[in-house]
PDB file of N, CA and C in Angstrom:
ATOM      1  N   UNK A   1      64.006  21.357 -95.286  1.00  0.00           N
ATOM      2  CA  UNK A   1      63.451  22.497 -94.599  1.00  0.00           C
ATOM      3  C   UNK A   1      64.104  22.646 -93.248  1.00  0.00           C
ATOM      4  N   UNK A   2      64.693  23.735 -93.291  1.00  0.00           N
ATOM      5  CA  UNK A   2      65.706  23.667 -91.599  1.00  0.00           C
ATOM      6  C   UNK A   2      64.728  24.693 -90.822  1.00  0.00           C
ATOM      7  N   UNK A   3      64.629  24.403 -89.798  1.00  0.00           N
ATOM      8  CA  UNK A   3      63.886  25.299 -89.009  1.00  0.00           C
ATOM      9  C   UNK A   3      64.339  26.727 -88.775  1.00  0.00           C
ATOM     10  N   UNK A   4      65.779  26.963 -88.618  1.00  0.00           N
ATOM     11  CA  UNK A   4      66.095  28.363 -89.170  1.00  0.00           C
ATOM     12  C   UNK A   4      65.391  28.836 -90.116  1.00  0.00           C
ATOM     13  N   UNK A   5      65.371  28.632 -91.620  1.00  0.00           N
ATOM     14  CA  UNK A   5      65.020  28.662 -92.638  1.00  0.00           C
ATOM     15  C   UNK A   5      63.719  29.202 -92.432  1.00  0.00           C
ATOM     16  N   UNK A   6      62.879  28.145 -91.540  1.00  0.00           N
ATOM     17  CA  UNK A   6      61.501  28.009 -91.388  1.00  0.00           C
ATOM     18  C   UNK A   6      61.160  29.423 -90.962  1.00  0.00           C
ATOM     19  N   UNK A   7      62.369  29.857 -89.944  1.00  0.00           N
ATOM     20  CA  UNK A   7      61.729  30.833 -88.818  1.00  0.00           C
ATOM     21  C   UNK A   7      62.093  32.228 -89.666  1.00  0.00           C
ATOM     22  N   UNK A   8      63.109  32.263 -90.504  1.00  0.00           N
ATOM     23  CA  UNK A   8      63.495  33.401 -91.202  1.00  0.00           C
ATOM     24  C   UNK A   8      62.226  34.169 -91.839  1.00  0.00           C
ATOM     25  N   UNK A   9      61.809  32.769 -92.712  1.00  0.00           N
ATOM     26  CA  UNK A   9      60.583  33.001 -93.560  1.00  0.00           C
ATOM     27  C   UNK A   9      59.581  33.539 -92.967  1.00  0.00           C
ATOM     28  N   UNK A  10      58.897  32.994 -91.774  1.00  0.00           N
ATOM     29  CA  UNK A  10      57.835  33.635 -90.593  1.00  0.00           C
ATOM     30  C   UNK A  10      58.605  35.036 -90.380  1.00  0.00           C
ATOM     31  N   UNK A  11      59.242  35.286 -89.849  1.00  0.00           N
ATOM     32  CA  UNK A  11      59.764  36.076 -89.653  1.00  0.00           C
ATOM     33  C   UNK A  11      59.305  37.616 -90.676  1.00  0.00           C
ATOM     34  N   UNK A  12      59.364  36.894 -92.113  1.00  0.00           N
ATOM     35  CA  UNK A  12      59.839  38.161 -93.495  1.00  0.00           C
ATOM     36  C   UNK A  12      58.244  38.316 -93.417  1.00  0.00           C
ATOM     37  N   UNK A  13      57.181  37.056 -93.422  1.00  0.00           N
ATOM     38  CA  UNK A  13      56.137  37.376 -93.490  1.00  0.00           C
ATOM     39  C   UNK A  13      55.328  38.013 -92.632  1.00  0.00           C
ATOM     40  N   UNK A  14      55.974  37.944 -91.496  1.00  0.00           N
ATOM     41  CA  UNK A  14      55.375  38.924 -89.952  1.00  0.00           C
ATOM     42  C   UNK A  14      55.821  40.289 -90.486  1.00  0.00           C
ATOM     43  N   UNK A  15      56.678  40.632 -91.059  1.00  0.00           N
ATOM     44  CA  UNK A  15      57.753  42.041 -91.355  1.00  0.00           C
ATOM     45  C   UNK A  15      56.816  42.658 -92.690  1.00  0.00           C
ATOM     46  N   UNK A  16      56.710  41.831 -93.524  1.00  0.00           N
ATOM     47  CA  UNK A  16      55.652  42.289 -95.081  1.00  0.00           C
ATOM     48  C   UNK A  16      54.517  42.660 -94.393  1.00  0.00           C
ATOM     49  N   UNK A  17      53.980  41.704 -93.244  1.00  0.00           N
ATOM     50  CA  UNK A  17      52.399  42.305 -92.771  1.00  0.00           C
ATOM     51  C   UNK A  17      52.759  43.632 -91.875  1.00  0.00           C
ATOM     52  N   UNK A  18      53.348  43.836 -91.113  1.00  0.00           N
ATOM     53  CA  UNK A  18      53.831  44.344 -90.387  1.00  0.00           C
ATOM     54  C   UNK A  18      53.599  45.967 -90.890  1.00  0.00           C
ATOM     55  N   UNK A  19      54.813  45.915 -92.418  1.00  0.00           N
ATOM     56  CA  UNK A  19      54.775  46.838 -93.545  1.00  0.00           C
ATOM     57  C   UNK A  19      53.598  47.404 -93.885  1.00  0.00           C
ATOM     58  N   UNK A  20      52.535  46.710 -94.426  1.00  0.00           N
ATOM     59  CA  UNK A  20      51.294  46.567 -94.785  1.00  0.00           C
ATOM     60  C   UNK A  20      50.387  47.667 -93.712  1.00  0.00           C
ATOM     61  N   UNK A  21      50.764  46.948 -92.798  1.00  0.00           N
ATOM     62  CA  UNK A  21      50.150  47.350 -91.442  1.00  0.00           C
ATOM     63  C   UNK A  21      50.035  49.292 -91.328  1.00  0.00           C
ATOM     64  N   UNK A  22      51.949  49.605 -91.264  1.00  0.00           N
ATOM     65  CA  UNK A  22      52.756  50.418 -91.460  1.00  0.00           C
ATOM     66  C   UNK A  22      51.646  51.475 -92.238  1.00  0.00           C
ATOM     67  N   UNK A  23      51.681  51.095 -93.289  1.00  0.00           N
ATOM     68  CA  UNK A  23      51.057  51.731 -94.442  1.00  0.00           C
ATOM     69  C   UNK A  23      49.827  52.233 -94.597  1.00  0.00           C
ATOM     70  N   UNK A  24      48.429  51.665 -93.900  1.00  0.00           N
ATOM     71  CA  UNK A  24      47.821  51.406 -93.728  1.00  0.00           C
ATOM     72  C   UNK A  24      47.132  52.479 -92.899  1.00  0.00           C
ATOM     73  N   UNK A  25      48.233  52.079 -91.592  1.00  0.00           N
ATOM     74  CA  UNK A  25      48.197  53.457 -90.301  1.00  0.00           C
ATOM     75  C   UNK A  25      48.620  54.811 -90.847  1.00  0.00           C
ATOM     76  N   UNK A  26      49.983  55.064 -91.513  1.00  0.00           N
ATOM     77  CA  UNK A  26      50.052  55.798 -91.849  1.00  0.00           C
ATOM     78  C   UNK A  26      48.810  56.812 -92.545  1.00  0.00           C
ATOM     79  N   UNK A  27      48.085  56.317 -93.657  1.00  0.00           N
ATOM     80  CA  UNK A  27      47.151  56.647 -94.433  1.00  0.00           C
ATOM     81  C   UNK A  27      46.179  57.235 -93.476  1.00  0.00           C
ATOM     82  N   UNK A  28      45.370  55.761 -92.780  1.00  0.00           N
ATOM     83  CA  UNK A  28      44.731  56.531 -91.998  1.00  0.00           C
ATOM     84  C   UNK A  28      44.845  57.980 -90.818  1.00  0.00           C
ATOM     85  N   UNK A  29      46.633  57.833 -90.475  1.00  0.00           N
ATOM     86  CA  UNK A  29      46.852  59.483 -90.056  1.00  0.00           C
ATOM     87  C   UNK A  29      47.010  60.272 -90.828  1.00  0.00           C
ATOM     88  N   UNK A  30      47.025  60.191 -92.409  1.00  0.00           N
ATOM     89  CA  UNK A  30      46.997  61.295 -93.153  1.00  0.00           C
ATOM     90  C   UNK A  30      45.598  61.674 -92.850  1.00  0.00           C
ATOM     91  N   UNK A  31      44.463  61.381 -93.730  1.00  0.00           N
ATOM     92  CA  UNK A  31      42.925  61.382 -93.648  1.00  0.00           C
ATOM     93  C   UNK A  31      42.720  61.710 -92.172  1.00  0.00           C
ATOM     94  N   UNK A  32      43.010  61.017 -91.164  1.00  0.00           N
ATOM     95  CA  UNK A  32      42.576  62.300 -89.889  1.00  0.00           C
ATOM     96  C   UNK A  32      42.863  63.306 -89.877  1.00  0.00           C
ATOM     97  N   UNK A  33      44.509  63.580 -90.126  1.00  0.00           N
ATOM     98  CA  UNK A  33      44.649  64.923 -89.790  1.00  0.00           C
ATOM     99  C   UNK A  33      44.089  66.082 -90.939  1.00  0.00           C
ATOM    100  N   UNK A  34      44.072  65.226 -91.960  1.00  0.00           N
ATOM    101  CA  UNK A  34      43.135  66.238 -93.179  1.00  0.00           C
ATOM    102  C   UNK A  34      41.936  66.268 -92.746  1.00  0.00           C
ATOM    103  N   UNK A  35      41.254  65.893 -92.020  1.00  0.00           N
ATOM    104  CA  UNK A  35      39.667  66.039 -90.937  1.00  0.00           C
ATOM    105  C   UNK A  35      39.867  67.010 -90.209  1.00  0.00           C
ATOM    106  N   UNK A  36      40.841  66.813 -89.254  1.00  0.00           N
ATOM    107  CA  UNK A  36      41.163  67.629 -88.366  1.00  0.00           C
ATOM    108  C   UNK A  36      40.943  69.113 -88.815  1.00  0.00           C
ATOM    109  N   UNK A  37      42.020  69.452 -89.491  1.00  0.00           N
ATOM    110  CA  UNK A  37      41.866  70.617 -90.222  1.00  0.00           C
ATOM    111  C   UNK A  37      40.656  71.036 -91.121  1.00  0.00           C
ATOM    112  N   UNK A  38      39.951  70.219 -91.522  1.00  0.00           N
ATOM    113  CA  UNK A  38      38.682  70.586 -92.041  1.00  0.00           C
ATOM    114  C   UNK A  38      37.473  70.846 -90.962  1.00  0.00           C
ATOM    115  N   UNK A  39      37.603  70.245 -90.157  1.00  0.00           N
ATOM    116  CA  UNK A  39      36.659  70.438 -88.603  1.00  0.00           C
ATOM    117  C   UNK A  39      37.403  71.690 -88.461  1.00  0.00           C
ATOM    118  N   UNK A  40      38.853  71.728 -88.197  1.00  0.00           N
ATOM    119  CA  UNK A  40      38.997  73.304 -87.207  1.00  0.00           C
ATOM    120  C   UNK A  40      38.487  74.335 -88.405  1.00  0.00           C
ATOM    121  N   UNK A  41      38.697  74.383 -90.043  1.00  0.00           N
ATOM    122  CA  UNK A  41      38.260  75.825 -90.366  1.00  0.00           C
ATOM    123  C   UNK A  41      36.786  75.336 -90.192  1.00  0.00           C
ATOM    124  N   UNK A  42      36.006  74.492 -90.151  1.00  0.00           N
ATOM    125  CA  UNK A  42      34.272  74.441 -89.581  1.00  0.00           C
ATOM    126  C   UNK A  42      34.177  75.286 -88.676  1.00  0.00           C
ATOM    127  N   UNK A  43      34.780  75.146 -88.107  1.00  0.00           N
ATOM    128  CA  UNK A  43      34.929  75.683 -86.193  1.00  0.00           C
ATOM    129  C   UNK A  43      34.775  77.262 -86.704  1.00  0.00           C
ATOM    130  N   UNK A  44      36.247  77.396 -87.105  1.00  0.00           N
ATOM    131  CA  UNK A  44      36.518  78.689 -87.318  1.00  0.00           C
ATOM    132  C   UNK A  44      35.052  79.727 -88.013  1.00  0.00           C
ATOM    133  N   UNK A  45      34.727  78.958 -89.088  1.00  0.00           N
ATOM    134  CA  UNK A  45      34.072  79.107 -89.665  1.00  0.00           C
ATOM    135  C   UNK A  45      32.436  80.187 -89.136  1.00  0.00           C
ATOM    136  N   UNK A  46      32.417  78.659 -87.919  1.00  0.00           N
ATOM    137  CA  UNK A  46      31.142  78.754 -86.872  1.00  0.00           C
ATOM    138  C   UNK A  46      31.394  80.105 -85.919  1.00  0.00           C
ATOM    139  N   UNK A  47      32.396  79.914 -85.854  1.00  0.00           N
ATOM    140  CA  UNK A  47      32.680  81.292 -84.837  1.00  0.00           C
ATOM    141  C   UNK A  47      32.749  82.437 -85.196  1.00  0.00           C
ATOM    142  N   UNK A  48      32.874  82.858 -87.048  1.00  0.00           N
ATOM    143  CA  UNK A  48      32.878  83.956 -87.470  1.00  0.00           C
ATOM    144  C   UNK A  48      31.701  84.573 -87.667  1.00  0.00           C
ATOM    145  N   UNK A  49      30.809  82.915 -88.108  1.00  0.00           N
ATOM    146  CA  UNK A  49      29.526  83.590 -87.928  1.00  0.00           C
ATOM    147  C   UNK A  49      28.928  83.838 -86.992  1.00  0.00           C
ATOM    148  N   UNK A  50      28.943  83.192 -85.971  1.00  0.00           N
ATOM    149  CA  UNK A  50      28.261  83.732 -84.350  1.00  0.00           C
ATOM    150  C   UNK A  50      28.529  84.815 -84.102  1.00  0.00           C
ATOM    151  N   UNK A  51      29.795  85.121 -84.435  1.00  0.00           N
ATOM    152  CA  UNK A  51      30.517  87.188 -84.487  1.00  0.00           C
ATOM    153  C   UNK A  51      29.799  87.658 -84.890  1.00  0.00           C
ATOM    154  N   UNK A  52      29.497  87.655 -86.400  1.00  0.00           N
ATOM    155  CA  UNK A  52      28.571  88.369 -87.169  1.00  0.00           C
ATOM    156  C   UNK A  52      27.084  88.211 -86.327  1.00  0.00           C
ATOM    157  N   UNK A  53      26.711  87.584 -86.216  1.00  0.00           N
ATOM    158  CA  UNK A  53      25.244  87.144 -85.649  1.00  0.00           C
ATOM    159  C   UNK A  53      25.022  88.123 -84.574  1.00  0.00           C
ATOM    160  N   UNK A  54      25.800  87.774 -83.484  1.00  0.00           N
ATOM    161  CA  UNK A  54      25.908  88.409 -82.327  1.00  0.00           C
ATOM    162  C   UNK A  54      25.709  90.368 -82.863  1.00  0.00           C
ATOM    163  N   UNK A  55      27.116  90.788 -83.661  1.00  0.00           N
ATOM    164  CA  UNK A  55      27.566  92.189 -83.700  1.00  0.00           C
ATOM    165  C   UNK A  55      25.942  92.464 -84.642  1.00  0.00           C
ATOM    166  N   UNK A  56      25.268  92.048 -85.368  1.00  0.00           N
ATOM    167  CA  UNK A  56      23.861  92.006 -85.976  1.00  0.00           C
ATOM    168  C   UNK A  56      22.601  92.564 -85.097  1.00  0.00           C
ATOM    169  N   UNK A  57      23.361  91.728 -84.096  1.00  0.00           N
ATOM    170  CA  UNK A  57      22.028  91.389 -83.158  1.00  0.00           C
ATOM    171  C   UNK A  57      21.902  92.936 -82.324  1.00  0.00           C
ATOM    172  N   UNK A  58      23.346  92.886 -82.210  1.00  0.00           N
ATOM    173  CA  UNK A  58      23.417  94.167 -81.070  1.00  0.00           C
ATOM    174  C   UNK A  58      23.470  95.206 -81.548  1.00  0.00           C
ATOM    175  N   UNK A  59      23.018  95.210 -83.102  1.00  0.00           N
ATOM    176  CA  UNK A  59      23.222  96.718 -83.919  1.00  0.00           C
ATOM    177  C   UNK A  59      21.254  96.735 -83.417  1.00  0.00           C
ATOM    178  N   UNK A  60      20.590  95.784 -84.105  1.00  0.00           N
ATOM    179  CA  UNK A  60      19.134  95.804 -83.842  1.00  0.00           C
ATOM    180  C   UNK A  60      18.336  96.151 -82.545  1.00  0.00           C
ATOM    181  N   UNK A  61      19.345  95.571 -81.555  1.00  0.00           N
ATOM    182  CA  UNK A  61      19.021  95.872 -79.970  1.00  0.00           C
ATOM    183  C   UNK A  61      19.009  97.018 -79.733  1.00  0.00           C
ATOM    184  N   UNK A  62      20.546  97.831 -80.262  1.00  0.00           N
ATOM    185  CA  UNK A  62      20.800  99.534 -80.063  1.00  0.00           C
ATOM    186  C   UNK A  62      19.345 100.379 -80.720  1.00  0.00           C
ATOM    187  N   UNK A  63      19.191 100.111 -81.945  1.00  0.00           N
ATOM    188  CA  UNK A  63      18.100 100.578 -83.028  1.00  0.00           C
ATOM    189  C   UNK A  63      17.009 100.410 -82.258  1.00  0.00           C
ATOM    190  N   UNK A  64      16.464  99.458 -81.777  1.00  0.00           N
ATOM    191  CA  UNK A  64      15.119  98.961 -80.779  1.00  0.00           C
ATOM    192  C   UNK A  64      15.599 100.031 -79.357  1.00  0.00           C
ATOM    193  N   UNK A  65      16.111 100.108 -78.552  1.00  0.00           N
ATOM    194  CA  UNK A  65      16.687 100.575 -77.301  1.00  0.00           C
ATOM    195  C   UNK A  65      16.814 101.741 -77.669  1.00  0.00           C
ATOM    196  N   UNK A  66      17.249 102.553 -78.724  1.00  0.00           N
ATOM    197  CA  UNK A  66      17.619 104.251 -78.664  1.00  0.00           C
ATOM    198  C   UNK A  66      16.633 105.121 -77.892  1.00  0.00           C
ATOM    199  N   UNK A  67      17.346 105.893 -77.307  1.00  0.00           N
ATOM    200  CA  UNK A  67      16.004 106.449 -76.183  1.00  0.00           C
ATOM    201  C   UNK A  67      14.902 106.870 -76.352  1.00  0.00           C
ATOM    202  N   UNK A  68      15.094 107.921 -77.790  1.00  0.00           N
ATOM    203  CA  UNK A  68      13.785 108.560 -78.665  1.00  0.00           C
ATOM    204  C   UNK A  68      14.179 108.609 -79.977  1.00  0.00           C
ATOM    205  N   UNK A  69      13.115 108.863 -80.427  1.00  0.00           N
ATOM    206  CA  UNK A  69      13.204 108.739 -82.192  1.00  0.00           C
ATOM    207  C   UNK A  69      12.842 110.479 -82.668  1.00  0.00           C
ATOM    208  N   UNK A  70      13.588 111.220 -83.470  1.00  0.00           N
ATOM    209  CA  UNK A  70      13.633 112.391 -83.578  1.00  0.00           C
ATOM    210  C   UNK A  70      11.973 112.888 -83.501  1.00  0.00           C
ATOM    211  N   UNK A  71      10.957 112.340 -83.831  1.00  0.00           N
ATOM    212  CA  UNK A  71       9.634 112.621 -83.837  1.00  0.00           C
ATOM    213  C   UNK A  71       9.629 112.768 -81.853  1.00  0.00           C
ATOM    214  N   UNK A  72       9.767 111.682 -81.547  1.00  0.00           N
ATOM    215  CA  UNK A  72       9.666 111.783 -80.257  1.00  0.00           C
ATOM    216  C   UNK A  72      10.165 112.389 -79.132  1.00  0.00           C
ATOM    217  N   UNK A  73      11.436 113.075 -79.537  1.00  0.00           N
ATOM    218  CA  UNK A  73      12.332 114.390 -79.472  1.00  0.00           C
ATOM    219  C   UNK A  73      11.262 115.633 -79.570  1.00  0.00           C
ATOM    220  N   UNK A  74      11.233 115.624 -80.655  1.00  0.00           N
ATOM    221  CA  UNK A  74       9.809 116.663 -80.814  1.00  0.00           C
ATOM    222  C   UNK A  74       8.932 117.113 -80.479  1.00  0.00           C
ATOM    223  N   UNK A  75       7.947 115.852 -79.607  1.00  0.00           N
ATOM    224  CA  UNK A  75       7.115 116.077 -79.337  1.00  0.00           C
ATOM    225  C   UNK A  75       7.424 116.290 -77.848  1.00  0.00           C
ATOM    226  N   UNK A  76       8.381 115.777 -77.017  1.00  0.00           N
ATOM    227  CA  UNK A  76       8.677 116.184 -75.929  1.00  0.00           C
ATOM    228  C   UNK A  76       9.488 117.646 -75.573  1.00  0.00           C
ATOM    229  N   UNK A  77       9.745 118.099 -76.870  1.00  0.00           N
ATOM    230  CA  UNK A  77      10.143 119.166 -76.797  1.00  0.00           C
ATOM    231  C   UNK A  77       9.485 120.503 -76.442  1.00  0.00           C
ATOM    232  N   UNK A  78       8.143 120.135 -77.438  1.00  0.00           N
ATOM    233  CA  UNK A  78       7.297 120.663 -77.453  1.00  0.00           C
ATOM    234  C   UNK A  78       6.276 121.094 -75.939  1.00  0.00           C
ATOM    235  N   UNK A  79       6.087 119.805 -75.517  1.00  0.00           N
ATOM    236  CA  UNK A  79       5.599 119.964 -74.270  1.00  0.00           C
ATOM    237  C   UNK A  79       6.338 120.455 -73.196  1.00  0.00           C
ATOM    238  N   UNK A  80       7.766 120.607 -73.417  1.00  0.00           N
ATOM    239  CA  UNK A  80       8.469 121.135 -72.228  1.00  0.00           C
ATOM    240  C   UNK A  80       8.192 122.641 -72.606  1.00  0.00           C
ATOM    241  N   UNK A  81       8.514 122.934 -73.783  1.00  0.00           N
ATOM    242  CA  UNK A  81       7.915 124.439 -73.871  1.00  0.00           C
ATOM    243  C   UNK A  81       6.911 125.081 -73.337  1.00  0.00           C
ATOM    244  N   UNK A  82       5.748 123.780 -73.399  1.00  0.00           N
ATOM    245  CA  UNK A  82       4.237 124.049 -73.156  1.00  0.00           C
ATOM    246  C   UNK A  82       4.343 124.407 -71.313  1.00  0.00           C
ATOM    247  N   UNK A  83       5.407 123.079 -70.964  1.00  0.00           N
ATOM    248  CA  UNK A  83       5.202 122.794 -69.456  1.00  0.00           C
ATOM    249  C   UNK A  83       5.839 124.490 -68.833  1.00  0.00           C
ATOM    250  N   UNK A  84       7.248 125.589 -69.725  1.00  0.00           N
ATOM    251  CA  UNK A  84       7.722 126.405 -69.181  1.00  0.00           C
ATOM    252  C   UNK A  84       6.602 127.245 -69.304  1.00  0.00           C
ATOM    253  N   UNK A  85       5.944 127.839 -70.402  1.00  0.00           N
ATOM    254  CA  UNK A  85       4.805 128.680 -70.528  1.00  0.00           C
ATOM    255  C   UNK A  85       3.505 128.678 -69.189  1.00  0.00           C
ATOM    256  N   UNK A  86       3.201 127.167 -68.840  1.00  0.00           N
ATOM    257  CA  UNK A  86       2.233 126.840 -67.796  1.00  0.00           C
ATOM    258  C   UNK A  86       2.916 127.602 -66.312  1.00  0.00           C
ATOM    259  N   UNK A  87       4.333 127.245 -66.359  1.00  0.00           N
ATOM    260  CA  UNK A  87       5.015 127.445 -64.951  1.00  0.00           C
ATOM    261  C   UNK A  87       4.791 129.412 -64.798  1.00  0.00           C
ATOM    262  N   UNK A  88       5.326 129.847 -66.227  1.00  0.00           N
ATOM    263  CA  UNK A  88       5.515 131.212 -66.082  1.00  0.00           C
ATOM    264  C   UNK A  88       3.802 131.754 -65.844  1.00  0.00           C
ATOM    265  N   UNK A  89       2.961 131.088 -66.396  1.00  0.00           N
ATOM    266  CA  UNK A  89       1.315 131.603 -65.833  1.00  0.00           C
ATOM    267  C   UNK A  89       1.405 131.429 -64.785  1.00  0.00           C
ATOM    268  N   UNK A  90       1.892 130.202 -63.801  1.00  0.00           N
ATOM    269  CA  UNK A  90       1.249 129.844 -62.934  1.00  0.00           C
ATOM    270  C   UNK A  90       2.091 130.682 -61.445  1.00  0.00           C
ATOM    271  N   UNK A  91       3.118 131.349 -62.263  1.00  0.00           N
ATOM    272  CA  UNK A  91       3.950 132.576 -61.372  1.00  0.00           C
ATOM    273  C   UNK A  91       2.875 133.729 -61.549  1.00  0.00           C
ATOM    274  N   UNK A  92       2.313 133.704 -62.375  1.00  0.00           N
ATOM    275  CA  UNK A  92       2.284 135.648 -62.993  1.00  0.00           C
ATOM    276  C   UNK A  92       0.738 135.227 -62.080  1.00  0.00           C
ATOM    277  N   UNK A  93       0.087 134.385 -62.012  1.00  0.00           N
ATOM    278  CA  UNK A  93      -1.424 133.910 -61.381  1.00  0.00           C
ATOM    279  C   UNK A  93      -1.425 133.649 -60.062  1.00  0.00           C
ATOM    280  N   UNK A  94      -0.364 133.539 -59.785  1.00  0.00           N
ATOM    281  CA  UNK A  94       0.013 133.314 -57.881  1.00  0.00           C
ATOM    282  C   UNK A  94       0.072 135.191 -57.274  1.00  0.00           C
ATOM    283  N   UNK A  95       0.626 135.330 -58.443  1.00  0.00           N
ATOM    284  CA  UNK A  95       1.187 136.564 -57.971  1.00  0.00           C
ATOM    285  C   UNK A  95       0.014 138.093 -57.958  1.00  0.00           C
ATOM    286  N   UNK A  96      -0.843 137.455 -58.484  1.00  0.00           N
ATOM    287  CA  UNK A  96      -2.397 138.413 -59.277  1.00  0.00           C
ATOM    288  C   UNK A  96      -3.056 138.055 -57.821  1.00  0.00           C
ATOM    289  N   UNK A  97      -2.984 136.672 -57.875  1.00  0.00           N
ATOM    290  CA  UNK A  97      -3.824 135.992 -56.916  1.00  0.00           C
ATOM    291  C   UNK A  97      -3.082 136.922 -55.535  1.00  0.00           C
ATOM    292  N   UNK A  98      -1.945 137.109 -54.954  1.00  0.00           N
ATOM    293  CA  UNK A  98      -1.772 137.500 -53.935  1.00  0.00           C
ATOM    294  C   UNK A  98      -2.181 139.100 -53.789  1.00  0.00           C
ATOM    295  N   UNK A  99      -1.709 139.777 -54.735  1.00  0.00           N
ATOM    296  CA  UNK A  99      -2.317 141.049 -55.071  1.00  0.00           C
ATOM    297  C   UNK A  99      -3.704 140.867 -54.641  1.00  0.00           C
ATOM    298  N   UNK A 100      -4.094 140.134 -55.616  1.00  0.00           N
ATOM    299  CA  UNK A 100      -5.586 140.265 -54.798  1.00  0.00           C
ATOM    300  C   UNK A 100      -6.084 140.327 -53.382  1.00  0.00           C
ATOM    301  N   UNK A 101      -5.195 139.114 -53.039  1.00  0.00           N
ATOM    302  CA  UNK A 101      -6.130 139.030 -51.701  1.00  0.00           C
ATOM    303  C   UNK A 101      -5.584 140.066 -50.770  1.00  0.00           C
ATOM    304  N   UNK A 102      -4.161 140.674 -51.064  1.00  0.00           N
ATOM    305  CA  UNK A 102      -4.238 141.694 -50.084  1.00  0.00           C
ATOM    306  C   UNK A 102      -4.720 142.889 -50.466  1.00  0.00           C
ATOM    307  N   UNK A 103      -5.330 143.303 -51.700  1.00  0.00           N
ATOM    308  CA  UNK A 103      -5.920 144.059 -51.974  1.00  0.00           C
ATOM    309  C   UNK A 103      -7.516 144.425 -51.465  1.00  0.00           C
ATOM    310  N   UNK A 104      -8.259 143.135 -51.281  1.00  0.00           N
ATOM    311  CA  UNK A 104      -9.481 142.330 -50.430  1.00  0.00           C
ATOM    312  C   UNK A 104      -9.017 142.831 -48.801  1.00  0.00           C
ATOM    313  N   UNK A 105      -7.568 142.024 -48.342  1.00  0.00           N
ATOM    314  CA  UNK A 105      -7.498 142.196 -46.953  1.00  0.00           C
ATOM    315  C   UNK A 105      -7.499 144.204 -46.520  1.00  0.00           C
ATOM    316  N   UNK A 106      -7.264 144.989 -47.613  1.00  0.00           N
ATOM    317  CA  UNK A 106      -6.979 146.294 -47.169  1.00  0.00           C
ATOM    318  C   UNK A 106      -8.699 146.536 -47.789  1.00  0.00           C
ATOM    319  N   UNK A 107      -9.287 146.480 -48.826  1.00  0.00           N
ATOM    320  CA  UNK A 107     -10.744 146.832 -48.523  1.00  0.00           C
ATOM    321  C   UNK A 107     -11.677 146.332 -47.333  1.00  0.00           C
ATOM    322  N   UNK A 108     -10.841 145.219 -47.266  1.00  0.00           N
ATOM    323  CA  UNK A 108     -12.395 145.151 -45.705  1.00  0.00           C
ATOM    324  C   UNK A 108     -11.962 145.941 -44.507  1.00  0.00           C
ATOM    325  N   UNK A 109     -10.741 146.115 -44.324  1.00  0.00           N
ATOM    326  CA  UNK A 109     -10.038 147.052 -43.478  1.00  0.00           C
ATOM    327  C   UNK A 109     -11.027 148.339 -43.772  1.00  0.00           C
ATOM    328  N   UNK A 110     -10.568 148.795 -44.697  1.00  0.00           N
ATOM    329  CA  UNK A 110     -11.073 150.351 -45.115  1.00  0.00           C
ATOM    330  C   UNK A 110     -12.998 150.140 -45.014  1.00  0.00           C
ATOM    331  N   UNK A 111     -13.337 148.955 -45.494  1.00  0.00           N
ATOM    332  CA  UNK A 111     -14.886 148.993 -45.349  1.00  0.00           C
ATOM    333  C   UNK A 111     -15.327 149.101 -43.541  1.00  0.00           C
ATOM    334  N   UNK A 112     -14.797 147.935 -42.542  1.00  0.00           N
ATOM    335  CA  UNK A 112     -14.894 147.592 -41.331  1.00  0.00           C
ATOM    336  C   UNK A 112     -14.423 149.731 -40.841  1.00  0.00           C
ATOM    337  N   UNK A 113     -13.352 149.762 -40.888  1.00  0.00           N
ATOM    338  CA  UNK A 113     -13.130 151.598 -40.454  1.00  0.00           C
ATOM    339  C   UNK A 113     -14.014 152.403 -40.197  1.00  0.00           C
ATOM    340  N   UNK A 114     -14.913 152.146 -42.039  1.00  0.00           N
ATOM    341  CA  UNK A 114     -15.762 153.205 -42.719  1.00  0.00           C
ATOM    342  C   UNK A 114     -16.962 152.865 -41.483  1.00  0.00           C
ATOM    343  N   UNK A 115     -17.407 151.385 -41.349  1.00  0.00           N
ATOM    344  CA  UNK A 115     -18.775 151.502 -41.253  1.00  0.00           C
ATOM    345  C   UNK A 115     -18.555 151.821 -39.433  1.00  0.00           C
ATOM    346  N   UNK A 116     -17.605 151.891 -39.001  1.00  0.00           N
ATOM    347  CA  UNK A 116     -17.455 152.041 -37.526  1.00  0.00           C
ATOM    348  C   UNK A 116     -17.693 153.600 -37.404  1.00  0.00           C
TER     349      UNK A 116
END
């Protein structure tokens, strides 16, 4: 047994484990990076649906939030009509009303005249 010999042999068997080793690692960076890529389309995945979720959400928000609902169109419509009709009385009744009173202010005139 020559110690060369000896050390060659250590040597082949450090190099076979070594190999082993090699192999081993390798594998395990296959299987990560096949994770990897299965986590990122997860990801992807997660994020398409939060899109959807979100663009969902904000269709329901708009639908909830719209200012009026054609009934409610309606009925405010209605009352603005009501409110122009009130305004146009409340011209034509100002205007009776002033008639009047200067109609009042020229009879007491003509009464106060008479009874003098």
């Amino acid at each position: 047994d020559n110690p060369l010999e000896t050390t060659i042999e250590e040597l082949r068997e450090v190099i076979g484990y070594l190999r082993q080793e090699k192999g081993l690692i390798e594998t395990k960076l296959e299987v990560s990076s096949k994770e990897i890529v299965r986590h990122q389309l997860q990801a992807e995945q997660c994020l398409r649906a939060r899109d959807e979720a979100q663009a969902l959400l904000r269709i329901e928000m708009e639908k909830k939030s719209s200012p009026i609902t054609k009934e409610q169109y309606q009925h405010q419509l209605h009352q603005l009509e009501q409110l122009s009709v009130i305004k146009e009385s409340n011209t034509t009744l100002r205007n009776k009303l002033e008639e009047a009173q200067s109609k009042i202010v020229q009879l007491e005139k003509k009464l106060q005249e008479d009874s003098l």
